[in-house]
PDB file of N, CA and C in Angstrom:
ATOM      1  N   UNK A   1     -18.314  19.537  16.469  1.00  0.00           N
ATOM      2  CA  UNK A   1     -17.659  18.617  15.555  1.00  0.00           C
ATOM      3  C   UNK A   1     -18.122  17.168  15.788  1.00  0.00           C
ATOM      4  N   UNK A   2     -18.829  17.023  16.748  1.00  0.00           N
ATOM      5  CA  UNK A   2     -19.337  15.333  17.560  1.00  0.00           C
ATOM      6  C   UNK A   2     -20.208  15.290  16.154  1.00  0.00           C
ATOM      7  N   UNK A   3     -20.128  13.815  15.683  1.00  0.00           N
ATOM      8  CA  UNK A   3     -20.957  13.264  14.633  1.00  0.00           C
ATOM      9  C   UNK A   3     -19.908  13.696  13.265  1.00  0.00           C
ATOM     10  N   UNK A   4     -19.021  14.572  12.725  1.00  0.00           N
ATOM     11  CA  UNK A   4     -18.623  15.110  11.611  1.00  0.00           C
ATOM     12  C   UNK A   4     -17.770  14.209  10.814  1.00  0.00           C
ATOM     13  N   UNK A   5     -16.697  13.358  11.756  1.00  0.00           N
ATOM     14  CA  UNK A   5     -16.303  12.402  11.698  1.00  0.00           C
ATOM     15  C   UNK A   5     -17.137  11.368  10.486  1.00  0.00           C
ATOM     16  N   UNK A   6     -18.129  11.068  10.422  1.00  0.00           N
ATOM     17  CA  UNK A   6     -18.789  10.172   9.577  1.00  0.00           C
ATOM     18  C   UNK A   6     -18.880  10.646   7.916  1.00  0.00           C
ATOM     19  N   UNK A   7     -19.198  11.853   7.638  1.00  0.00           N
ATOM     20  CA  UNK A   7     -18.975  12.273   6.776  1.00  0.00           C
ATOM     21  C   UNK A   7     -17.706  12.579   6.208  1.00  0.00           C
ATOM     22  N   UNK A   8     -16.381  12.121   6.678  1.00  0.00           N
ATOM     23  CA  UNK A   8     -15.254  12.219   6.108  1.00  0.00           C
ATOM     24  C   UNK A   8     -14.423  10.880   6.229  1.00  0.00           C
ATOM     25  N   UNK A   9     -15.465   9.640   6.748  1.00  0.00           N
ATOM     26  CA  UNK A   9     -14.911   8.475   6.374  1.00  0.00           C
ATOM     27  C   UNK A   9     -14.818   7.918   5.509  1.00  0.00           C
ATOM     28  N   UNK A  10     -15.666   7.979   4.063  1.00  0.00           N
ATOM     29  CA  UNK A  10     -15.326   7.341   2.758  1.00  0.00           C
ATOM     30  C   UNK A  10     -14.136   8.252   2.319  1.00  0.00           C
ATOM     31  N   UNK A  11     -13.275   9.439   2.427  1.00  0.00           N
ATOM     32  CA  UNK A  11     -11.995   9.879   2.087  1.00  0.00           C
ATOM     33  C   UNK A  11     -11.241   9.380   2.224  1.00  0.00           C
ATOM     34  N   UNK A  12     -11.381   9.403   3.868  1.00  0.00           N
ATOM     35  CA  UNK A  12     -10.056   8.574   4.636  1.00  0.00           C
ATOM     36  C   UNK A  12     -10.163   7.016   3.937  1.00  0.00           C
ATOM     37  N   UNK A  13     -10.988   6.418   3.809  1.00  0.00           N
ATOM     38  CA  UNK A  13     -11.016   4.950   3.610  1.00  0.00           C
ATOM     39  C   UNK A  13     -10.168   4.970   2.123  1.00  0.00           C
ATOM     40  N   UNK A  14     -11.093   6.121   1.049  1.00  0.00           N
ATOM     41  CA  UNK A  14     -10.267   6.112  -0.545  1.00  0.00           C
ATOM     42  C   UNK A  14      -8.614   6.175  -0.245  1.00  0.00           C
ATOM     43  N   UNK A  15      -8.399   7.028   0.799  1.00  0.00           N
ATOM     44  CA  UNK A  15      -7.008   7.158   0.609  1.00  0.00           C
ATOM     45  C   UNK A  15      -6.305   6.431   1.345  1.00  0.00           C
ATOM     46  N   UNK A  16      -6.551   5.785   1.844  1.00  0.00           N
ATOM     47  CA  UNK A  16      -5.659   4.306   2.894  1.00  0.00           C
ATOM     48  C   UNK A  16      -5.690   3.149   1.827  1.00  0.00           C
ATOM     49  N   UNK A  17      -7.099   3.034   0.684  1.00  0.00           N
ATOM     50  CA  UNK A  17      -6.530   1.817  -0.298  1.00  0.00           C
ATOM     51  C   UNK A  17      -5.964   2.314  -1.594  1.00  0.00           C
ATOM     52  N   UNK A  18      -6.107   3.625  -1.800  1.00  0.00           N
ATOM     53  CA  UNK A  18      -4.920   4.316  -3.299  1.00  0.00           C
ATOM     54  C   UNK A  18      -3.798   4.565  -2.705  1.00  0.00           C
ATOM     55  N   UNK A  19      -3.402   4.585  -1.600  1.00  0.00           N
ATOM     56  CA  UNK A  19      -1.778   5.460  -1.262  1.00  0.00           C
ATOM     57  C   UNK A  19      -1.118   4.058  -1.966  1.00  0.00           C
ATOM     58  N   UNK A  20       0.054   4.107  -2.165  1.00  0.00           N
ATOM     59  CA  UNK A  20       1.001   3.421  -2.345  1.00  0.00           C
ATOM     60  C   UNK A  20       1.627   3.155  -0.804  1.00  0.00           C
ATOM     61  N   UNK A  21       2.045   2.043  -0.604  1.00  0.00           N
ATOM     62  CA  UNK A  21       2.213   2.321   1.023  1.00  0.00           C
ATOM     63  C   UNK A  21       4.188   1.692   0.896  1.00  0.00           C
ATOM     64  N   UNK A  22       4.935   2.102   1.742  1.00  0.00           N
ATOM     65  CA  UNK A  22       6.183   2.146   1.592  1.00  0.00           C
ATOM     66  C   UNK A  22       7.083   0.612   1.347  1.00  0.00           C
ATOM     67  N   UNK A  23       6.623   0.003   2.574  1.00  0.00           N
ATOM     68  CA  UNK A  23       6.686  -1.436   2.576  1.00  0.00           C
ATOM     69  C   UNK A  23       6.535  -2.356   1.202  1.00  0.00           C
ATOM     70  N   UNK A  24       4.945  -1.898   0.579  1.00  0.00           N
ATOM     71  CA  UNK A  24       5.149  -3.215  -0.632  1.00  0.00           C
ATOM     72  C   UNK A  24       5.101  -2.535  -1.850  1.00  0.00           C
ATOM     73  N   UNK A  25       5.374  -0.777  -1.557  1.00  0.00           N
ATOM     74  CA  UNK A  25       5.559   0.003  -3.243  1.00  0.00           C
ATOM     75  C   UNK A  25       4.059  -0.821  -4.067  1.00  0.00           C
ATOM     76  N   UNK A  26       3.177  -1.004  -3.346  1.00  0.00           N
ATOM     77  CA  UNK A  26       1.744  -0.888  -4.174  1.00  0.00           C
ATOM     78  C   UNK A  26       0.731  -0.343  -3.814  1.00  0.00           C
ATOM     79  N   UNK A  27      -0.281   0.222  -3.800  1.00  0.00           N
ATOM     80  CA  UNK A  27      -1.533   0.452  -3.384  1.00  0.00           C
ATOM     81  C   UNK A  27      -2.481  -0.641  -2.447  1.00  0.00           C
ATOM     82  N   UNK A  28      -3.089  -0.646  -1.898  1.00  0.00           N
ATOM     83  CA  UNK A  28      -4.204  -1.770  -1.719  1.00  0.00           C
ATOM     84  C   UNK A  28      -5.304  -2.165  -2.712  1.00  0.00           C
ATOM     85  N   UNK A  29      -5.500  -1.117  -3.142  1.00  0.00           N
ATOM     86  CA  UNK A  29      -6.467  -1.370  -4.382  1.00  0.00           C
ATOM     87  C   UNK A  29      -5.900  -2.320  -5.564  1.00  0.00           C
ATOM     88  N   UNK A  30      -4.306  -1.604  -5.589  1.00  0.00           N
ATOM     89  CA  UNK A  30      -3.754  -2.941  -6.739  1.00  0.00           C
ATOM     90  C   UNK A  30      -3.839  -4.229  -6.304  1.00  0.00           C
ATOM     91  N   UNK A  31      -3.090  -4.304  -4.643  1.00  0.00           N
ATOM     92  CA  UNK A  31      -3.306  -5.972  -4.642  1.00  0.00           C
ATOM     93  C   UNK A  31      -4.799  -6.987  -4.396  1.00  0.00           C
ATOM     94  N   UNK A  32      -5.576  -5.931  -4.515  1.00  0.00           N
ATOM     95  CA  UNK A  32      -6.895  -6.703  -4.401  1.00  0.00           C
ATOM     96  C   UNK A  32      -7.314  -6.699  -5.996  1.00  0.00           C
ATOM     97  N   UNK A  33      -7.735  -6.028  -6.637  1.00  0.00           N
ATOM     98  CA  UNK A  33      -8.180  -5.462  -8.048  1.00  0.00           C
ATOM     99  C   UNK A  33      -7.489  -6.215  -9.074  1.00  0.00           C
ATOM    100  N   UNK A  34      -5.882  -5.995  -9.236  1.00  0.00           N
ATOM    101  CA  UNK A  34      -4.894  -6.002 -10.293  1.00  0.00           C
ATOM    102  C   UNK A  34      -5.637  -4.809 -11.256  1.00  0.00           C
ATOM    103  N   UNK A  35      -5.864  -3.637 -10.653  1.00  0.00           N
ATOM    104  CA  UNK A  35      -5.624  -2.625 -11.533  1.00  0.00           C
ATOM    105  C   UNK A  35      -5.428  -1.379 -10.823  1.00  0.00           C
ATOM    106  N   UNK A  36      -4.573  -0.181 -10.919  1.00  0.00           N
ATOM    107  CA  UNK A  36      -4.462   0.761 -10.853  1.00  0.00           C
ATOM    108  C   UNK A  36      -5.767   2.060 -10.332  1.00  0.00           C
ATOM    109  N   UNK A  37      -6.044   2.872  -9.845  1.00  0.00           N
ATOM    110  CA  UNK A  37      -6.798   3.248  -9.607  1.00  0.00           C
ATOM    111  C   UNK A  37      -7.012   4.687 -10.381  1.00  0.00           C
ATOM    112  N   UNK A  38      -8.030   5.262 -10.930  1.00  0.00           N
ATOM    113  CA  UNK A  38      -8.638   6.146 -11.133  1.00  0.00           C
ATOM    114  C   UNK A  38      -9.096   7.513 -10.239  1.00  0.00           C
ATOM    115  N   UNK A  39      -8.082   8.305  -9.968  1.00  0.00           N
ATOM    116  CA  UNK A  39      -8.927   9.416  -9.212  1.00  0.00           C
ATOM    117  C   UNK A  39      -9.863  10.096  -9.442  1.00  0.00           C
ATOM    118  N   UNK A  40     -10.874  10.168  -8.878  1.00  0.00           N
ATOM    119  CA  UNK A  40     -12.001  11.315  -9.029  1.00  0.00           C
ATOM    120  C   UNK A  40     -12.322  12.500  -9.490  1.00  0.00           C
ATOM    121  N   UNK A  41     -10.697  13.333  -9.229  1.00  0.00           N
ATOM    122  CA  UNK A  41     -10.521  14.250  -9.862  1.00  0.00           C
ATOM    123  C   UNK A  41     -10.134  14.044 -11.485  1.00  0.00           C
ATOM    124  N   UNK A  42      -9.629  13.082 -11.886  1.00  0.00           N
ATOM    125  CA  UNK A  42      -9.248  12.737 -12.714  1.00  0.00           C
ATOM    126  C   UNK A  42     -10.510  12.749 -14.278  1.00  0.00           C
ATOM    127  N   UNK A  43     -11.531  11.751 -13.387  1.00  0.00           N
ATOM    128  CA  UNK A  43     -12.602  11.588 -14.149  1.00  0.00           C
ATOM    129  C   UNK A  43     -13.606  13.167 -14.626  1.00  0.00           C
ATOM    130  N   UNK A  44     -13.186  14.034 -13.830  1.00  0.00           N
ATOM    131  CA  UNK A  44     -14.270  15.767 -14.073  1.00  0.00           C
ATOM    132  C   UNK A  44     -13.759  16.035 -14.970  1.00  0.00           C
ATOM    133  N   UNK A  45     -11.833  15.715 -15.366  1.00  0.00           N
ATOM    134  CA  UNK A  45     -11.201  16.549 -16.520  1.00  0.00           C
ATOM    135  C   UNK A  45     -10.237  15.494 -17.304  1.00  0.00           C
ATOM    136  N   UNK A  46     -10.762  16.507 -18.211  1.00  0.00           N
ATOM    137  CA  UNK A  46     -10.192  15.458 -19.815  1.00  0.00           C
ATOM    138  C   UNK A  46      -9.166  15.050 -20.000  1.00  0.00           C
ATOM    139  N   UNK A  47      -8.558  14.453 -18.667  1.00  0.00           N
ATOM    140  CA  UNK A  47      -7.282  13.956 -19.462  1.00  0.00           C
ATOM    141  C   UNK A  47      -6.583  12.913 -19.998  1.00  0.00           C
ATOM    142  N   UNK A  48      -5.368  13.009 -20.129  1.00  0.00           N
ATOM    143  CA  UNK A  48      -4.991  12.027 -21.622  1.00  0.00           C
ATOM    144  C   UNK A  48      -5.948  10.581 -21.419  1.00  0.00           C
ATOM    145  N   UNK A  49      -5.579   9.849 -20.448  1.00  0.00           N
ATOM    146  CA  UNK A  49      -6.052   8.250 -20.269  1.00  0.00           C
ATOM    147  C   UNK A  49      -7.419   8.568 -20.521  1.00  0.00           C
ATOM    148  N   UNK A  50      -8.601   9.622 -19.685  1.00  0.00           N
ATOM    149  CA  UNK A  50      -9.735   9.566 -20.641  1.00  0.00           C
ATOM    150  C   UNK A  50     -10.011  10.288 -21.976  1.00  0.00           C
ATOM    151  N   UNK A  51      -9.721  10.688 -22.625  1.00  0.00           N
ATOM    152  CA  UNK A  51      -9.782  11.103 -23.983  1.00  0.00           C
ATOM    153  C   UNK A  51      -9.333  10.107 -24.814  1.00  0.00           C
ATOM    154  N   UNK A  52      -7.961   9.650 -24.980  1.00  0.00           N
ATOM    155  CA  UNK A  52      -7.895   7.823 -25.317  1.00  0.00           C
ATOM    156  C   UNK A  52      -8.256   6.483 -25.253  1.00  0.00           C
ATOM    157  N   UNK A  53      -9.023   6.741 -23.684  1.00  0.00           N
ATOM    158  CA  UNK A  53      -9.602   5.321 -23.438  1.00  0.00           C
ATOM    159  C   UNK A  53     -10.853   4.458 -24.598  1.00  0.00           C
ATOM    160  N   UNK A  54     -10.050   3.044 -24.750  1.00  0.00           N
ATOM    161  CA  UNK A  54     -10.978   2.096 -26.075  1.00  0.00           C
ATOM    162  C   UNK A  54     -11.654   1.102 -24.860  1.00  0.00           C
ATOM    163  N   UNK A  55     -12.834   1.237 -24.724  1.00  0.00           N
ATOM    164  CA  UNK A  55     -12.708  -0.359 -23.930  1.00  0.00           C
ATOM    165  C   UNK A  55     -12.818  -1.624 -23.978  1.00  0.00           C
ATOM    166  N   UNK A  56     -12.187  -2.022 -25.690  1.00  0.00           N
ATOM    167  CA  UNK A  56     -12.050  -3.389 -26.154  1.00  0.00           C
ATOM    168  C   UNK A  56     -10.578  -3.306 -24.964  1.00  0.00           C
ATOM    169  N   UNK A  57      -9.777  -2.412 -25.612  1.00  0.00           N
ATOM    170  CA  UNK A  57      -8.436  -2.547 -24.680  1.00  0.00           C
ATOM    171  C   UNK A  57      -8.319  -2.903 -23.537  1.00  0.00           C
ATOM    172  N   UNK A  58      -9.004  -1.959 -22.989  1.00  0.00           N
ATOM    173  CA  UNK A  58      -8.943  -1.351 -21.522  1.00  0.00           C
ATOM    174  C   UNK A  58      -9.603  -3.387 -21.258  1.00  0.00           C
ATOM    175  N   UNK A  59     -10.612  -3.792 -21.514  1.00  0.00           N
ATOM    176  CA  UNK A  59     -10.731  -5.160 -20.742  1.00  0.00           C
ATOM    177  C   UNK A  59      -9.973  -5.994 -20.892  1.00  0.00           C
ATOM    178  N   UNK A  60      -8.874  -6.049 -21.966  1.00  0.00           N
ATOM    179  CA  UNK A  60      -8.155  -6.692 -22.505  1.00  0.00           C
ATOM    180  C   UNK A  60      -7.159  -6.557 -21.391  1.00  0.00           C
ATOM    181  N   UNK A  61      -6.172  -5.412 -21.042  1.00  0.00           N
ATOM    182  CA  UNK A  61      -5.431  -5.157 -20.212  1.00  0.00           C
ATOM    183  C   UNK A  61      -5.886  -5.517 -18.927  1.00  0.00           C
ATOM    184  N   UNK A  62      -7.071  -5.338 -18.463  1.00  0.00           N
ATOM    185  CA  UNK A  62      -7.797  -5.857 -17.390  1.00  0.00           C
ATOM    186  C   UNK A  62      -7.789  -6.946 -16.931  1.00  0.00           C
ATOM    187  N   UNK A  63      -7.455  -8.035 -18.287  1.00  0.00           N
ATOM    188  CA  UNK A  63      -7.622  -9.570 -17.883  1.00  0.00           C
ATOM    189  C   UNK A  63      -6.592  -9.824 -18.225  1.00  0.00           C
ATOM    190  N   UNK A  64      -5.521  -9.263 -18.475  1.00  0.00           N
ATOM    191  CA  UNK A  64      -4.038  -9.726 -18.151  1.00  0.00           C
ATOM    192  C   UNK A  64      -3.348  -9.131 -17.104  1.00  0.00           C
ATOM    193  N   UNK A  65      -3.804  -8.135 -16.516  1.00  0.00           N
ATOM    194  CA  UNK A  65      -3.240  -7.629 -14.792  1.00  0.00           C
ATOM    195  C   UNK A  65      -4.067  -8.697 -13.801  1.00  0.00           C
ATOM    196  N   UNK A  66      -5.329  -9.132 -14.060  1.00  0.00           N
ATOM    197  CA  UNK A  66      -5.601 -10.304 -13.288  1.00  0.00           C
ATOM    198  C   UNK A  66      -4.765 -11.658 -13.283  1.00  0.00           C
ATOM    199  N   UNK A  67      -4.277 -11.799 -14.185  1.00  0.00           N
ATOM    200  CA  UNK A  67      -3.546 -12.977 -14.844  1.00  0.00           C
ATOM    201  C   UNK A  67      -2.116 -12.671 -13.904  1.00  0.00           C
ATOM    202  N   UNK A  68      -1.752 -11.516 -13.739  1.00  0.00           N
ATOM    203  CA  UNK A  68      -0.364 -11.237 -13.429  1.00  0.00           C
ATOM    204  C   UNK A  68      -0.520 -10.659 -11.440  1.00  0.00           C
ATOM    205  N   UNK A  69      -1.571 -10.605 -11.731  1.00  0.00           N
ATOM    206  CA  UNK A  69      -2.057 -10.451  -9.826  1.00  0.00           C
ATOM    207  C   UNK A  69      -1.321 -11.167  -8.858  1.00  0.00           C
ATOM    208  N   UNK A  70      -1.092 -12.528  -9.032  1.00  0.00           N
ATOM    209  CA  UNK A  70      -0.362 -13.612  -7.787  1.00  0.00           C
ATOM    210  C   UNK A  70       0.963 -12.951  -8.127  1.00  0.00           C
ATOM    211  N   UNK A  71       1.606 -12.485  -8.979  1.00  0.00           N
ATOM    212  CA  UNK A  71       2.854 -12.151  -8.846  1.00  0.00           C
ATOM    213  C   UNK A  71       3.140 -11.290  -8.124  1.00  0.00           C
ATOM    214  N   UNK A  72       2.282  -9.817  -8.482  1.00  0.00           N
ATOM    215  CA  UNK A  72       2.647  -8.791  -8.204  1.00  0.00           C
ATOM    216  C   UNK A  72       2.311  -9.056  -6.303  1.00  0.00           C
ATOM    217  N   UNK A  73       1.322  -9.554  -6.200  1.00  0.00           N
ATOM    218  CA  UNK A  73       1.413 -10.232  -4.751  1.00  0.00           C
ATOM    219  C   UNK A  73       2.547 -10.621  -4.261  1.00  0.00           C
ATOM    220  N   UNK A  74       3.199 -11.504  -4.417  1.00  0.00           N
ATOM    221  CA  UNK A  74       4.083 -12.381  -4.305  1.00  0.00           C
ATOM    222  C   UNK A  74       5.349 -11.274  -4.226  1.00  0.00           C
ATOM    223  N   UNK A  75       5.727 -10.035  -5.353  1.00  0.00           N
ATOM    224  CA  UNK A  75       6.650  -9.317  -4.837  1.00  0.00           C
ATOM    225  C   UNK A  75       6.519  -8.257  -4.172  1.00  0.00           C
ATOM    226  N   UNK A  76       4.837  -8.012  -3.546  1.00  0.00           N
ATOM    227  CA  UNK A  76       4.841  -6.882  -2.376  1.00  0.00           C
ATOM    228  C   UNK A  76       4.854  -7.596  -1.156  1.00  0.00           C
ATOM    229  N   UNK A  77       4.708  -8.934  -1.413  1.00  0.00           N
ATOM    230  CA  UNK A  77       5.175  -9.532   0.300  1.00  0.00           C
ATOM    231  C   UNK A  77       6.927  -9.746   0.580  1.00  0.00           C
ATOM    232  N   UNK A  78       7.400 -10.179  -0.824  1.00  0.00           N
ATOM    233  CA  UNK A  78       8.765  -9.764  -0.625  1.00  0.00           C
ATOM    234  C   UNK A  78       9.378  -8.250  -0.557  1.00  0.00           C
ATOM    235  N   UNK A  79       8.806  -7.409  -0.774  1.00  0.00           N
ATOM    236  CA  UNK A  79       9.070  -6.437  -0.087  1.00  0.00           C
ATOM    237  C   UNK A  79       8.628  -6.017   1.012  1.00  0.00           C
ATOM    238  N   UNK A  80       7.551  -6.280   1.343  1.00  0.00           N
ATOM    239  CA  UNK A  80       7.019  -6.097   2.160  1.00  0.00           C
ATOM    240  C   UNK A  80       8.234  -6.379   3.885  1.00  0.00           C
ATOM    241  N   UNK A  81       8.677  -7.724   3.497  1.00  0.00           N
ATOM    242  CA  UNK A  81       9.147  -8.930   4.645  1.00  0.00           C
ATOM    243  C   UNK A  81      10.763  -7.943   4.853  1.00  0.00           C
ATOM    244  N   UNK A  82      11.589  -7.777   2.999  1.00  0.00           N
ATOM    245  CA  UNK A  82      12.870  -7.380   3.193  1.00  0.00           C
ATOM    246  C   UNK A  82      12.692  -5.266   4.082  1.00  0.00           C
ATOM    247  N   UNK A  83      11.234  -4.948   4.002  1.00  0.00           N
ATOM    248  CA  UNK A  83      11.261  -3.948   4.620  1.00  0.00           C
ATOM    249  C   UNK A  83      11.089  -3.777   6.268  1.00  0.00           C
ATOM    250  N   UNK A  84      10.673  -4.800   6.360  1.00  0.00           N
ATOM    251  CA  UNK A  84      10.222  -5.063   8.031  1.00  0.00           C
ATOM    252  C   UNK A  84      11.999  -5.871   8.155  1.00  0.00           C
ATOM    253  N   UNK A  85      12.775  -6.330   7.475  1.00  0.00           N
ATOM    254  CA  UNK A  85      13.846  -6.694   8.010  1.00  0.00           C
ATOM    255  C   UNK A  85      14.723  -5.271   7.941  1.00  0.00           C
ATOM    256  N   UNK A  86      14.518  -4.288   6.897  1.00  0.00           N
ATOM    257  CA  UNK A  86      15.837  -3.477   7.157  1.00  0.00           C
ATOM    258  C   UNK A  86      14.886  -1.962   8.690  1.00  0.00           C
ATOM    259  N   UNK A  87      13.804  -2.533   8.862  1.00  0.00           N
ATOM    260  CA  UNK A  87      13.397  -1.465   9.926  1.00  0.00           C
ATOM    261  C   UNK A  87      13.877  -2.361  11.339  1.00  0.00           C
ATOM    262  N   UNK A  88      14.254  -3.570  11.118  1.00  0.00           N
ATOM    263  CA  UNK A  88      14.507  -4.183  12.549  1.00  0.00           C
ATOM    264  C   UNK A  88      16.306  -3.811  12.664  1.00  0.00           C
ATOM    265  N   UNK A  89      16.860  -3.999  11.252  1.00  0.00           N
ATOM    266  CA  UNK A  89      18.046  -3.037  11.848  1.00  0.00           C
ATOM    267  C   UNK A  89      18.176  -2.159  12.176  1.00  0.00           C
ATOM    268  N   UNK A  90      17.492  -1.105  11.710  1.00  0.00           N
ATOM    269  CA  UNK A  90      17.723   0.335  11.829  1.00  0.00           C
ATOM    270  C   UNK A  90      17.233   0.304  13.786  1.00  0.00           C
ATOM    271  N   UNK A  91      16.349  -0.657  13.842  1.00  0.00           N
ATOM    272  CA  UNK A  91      16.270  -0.550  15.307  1.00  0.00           C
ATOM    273  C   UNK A  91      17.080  -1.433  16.250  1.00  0.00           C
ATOM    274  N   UNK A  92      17.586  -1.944  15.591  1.00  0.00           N
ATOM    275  CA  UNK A  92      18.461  -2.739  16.700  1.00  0.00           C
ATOM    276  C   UNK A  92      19.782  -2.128  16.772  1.00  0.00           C
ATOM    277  N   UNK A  93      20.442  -1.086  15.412  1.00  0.00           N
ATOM    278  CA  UNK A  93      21.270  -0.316  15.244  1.00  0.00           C
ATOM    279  C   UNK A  93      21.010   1.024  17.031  1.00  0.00           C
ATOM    280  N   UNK A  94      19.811   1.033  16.468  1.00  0.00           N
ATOM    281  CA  UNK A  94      19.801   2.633  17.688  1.00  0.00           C
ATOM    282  C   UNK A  94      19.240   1.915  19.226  1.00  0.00           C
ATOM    283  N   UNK A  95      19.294   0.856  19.056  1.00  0.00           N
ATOM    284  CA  UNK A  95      18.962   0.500  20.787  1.00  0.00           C
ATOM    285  C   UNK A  95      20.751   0.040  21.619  1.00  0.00           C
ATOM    286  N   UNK A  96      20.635   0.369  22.297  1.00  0.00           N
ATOM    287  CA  UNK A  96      22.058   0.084  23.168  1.00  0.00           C
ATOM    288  C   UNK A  96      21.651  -0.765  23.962  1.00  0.00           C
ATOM    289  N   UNK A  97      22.794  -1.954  23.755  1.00  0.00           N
ATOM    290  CA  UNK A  97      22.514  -2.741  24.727  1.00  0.00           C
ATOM    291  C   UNK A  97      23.178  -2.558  26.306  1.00  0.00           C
ATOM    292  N   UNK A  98      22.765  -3.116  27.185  1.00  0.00           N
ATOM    293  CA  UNK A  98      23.243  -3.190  28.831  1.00  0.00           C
ATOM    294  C   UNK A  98      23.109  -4.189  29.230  1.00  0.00           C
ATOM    295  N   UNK A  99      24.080  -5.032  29.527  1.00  0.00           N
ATOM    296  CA  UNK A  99      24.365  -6.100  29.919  1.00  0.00           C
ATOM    297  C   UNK A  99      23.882  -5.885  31.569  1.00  0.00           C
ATOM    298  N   UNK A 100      23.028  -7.180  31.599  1.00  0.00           N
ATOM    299  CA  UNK A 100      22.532  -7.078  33.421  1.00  0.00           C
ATOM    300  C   UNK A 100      23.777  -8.136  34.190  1.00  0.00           C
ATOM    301  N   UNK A 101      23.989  -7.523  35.346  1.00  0.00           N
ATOM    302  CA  UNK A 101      24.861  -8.179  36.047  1.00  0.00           C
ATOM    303  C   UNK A 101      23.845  -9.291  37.062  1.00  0.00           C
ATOM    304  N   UNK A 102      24.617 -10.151  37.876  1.00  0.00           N
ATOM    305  CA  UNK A 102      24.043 -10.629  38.938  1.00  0.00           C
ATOM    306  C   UNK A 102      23.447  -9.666  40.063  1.00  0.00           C
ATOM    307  N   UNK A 103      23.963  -8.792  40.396  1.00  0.00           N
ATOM    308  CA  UNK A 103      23.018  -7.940  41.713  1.00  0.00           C
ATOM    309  C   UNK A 103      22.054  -7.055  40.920  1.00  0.00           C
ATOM    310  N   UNK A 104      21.432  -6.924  38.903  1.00  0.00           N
ATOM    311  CA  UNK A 104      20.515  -6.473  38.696  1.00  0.00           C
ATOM    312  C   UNK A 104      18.979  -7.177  38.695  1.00  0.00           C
ATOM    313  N   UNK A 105      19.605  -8.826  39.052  1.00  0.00           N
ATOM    314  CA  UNK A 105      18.026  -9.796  39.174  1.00  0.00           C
ATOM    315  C   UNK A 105      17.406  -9.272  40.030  1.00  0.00           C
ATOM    316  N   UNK A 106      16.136  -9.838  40.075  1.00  0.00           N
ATOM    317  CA  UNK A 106      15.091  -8.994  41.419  1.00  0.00           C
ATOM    318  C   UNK A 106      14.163 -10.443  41.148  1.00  0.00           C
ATOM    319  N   UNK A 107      14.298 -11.445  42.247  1.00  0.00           N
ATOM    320  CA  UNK A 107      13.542 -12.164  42.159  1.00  0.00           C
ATOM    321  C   UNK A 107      12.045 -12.232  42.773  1.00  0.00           C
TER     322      UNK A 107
END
């Protein structure tokens, strides 16, 4: 298996910037792009979005998700921030505290 690894790094890479990731409910590809991504599988078979696709539209829509990009930024870092705050409760919920006395110092 030494060396195999290389040949299954452009997967891993596709799917770390299409996942939707929990924190900012977007993709990576959206917040870099401002557009949605296209699967591969998608493109072999006919479906609806390609059998409809115009691409007067399609650039049209293109240059108004760029237009709307700093936003959608702007509310995956606010989610992003209110998700890293409700994971610091959930951990400060399950840690117990213990109060150290004077004979637990160790100087």
């Amino acid at each position: 298996m030494k060396g195999k690894w290389a040949n299954e790094l452009y997967e891993v890479v596709w799917s770390i910037r299409t996942m939707k990731k929990t924190a900012t409910r977007e993709a990576l590809f959206m917040l870099t792009s401002g557009s949605e991504v296209v699967l591969p599988i998608k493109v072999g078979f006919h479906t609806h979005c390609l059998t409809t696709f115009q691409e007067a539209l399609n650039n049209a829509a293109l240059y108004e998700a760029l237009d709307l990009l700093p936003s959608v930024r702007g509310d995956a870092l606010l989610l992003r921030a209110l998700y890293k705050l409700r994971m610091a409760r959930l951990h400060d919920r399950m840690v117990k505290f213990h109060p150290i006395s004077a004979g637990d110092l160790v100087f």
